[in-house]
C-alpha atoms as a PDB file:
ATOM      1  CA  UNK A   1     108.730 102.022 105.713  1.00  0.00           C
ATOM      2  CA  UNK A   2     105.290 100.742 105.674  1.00  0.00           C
ATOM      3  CA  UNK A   3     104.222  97.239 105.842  1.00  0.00           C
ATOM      4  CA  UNK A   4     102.242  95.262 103.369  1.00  0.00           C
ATOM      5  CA  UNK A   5     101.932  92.128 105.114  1.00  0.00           C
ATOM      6  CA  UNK A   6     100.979  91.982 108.575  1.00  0.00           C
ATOM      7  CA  UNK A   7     104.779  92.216 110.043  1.00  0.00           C
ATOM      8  CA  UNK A   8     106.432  89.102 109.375  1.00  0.00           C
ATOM      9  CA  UNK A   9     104.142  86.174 108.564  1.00  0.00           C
ATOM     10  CA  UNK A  10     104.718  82.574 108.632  1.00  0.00           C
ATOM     11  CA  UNK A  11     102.843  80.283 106.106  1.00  0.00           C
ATOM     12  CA  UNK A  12     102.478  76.930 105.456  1.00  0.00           C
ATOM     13  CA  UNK A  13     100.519  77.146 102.351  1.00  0.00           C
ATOM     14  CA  UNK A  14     100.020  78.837  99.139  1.00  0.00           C
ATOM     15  CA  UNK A  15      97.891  81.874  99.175  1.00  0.00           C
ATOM     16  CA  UNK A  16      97.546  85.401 100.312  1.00  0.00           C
ATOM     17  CA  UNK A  17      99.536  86.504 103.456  1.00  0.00           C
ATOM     18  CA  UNK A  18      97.878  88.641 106.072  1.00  0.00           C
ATOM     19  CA  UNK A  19      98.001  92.308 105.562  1.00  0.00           C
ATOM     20  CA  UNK A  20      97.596  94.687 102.669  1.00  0.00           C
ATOM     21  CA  UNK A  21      98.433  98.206 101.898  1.00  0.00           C
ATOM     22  CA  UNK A  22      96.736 101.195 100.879  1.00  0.00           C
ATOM     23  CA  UNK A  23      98.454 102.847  97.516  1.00  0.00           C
ATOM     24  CA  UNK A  24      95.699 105.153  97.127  1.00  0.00           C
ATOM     25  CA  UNK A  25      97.685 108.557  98.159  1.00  0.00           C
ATOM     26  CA  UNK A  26     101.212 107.262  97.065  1.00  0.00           C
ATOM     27  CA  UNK A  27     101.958 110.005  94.118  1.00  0.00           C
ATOM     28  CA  UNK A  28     105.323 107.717  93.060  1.00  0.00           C
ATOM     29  CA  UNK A  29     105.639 104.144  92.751  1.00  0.00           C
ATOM     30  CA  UNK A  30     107.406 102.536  95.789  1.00  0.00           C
ATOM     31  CA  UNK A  31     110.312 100.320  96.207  1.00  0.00           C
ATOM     32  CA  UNK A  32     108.515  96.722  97.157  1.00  0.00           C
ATOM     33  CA  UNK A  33     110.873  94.636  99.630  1.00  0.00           C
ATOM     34  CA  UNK A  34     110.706  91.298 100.449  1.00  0.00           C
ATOM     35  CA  UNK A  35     112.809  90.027 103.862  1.00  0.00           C
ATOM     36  CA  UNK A  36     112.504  86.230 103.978  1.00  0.00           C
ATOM     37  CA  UNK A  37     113.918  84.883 107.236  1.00  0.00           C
ATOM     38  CA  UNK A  38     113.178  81.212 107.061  1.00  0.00           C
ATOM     39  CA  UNK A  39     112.612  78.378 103.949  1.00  0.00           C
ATOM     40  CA  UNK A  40     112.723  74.734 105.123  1.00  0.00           C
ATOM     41  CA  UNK A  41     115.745  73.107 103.448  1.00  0.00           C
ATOM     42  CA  UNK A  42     115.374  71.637 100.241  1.00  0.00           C
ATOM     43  CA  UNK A  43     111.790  73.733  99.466  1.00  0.00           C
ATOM     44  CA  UNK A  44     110.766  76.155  97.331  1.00  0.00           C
ATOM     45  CA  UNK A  45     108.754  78.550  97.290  1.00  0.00           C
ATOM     46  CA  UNK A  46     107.272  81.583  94.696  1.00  0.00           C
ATOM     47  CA  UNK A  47     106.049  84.740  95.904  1.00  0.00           C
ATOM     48  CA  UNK A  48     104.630  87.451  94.263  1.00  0.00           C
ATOM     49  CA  UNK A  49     103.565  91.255  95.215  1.00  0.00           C
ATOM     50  CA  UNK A  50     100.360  91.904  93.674  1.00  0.00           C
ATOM     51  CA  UNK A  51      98.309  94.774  92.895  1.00  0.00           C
ATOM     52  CA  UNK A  52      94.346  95.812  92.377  1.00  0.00           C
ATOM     53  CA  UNK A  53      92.298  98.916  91.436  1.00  0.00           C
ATOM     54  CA  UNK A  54      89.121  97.136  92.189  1.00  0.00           C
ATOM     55  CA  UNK A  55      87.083  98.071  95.081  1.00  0.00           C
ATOM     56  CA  UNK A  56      86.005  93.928  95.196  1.00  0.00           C
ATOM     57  CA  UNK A  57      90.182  93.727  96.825  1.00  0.00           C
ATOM     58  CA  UNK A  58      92.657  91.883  94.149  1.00  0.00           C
ATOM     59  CA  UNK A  59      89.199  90.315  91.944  1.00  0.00           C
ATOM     60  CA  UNK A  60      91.620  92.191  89.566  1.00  0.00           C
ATOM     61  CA  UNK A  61      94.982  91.115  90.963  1.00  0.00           C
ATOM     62  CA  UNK A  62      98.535  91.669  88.866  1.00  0.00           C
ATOM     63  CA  UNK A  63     102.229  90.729  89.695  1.00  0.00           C
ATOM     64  CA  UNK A  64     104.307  93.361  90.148  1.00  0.00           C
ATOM     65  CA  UNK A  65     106.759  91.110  91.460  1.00  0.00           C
ATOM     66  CA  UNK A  66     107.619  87.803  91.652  1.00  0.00           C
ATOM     67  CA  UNK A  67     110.570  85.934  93.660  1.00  0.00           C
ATOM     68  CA  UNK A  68     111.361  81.959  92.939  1.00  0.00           C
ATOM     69  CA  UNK A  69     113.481  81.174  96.265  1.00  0.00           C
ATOM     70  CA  UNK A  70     114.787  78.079  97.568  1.00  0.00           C
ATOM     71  CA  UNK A  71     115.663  76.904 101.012  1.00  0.00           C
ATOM     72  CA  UNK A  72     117.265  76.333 102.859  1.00  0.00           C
ATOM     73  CA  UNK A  73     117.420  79.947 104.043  1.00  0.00           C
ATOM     74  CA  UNK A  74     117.896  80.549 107.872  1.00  0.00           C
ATOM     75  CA  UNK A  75     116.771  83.932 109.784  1.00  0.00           C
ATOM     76  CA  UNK A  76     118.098  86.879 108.150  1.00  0.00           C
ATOM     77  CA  UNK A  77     119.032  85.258 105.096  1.00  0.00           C
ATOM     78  CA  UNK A  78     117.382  87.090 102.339  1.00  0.00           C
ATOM     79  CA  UNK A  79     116.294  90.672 101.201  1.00  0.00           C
ATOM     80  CA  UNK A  80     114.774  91.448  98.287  1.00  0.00           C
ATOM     81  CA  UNK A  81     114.029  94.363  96.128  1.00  0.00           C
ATOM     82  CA  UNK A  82     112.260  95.804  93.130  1.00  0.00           C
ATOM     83  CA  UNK A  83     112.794  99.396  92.536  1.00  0.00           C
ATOM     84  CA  UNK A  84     109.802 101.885  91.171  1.00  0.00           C
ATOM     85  CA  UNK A  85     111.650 102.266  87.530  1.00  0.00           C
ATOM     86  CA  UNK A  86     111.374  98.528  87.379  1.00  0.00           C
ATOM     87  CA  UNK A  87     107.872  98.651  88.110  1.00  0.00           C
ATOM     88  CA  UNK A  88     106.219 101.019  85.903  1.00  0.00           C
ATOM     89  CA  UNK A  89     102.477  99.923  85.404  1.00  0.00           C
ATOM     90  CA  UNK A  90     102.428  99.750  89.139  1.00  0.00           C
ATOM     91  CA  UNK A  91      98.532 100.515  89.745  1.00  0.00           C
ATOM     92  CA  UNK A  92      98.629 103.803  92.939  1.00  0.00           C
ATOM     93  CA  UNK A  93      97.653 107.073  93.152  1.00  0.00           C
ATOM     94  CA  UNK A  94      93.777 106.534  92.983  1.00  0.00           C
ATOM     95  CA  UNK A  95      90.845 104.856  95.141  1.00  0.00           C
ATOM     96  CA  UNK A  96      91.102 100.968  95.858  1.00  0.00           C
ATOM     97  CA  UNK A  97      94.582 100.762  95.177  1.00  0.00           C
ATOM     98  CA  UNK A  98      96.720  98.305  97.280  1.00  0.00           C
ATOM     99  CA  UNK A  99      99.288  95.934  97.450  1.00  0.00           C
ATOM    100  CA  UNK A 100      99.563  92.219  98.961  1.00  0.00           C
ATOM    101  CA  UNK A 101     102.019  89.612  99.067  1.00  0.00           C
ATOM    102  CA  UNK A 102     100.907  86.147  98.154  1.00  0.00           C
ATOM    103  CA  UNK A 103     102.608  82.950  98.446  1.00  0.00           C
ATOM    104  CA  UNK A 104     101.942  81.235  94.796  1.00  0.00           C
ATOM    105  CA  UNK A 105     103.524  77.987  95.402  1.00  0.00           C
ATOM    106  CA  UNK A 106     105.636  76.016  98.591  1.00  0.00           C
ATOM    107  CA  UNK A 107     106.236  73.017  98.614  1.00  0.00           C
ATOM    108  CA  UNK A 108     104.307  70.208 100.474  1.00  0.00           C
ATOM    109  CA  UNK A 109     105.010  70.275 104.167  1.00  0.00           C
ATOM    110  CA  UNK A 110     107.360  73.308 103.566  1.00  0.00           C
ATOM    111  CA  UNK A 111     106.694  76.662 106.109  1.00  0.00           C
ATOM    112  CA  UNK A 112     107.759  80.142 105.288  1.00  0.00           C
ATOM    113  CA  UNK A 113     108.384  83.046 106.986  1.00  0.00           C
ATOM    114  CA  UNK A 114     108.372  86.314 105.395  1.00  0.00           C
ATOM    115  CA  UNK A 115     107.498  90.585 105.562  1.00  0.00           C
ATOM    116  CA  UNK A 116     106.671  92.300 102.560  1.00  0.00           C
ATOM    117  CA  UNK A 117     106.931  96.680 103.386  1.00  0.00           C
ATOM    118  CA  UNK A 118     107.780  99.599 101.065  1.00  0.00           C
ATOM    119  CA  UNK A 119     110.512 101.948 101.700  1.00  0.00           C
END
């Protein structure tokens, strides 16, 4: 396992979630995992894996997966997967390559908690 984000985050807003991770010696695509362990009830929330091959980090950034959840989900709740064969333009293997989780929409007044890893 290796983490993207930063262990498990909590957010409260739209936007990038601390942590990325280096792709740049991978020689396969990974499976990208998602474990979300709390969604206020009644929210929403989108969330996306992203990935760049630009050494200014995700200038260049592209979904490789994208999860529309709603809560409310309690701790433990939800795990996610995409599997490499369903990810094939998944940018690794070569300098500046890395991966990020970022929180694309929740809903007003609406926290998150989540940990985005490879196996």
């Amino acid at each position: 396992m290796a983490d993207i984000t930063t262990g498990a985050q909590t957010v409260t807003a739209a936007g990038p979630v601390t942590g990325t991770l280096s792709t740049a010696t991978l020689t396969a695509a990974p499976t990208l995992k998602l474990a979300v362990t709390g969604l206020t009830a009644g929210a929403t929330a989108r969330i996306a894996i992203e990935d760049t091959a630009n050494s200014t980090a995700f200038s260049d950034a592209q979904a490789a997966a994208v999860w529309d959840i709603e809560g409310q989900v309690s701790t433990n709740d939800m795990d996610l997967s995409v599997t490499a064969d369903m990810i094939p333009s998944l940018r690794f293997g070569t300098a500046n390559n890395k991966l990020r989780a970022n929180v694309l929409f929740l809903s007003v007044g609406a926290s998150l908690t989540l940990h985005a890893f490879t196996d």
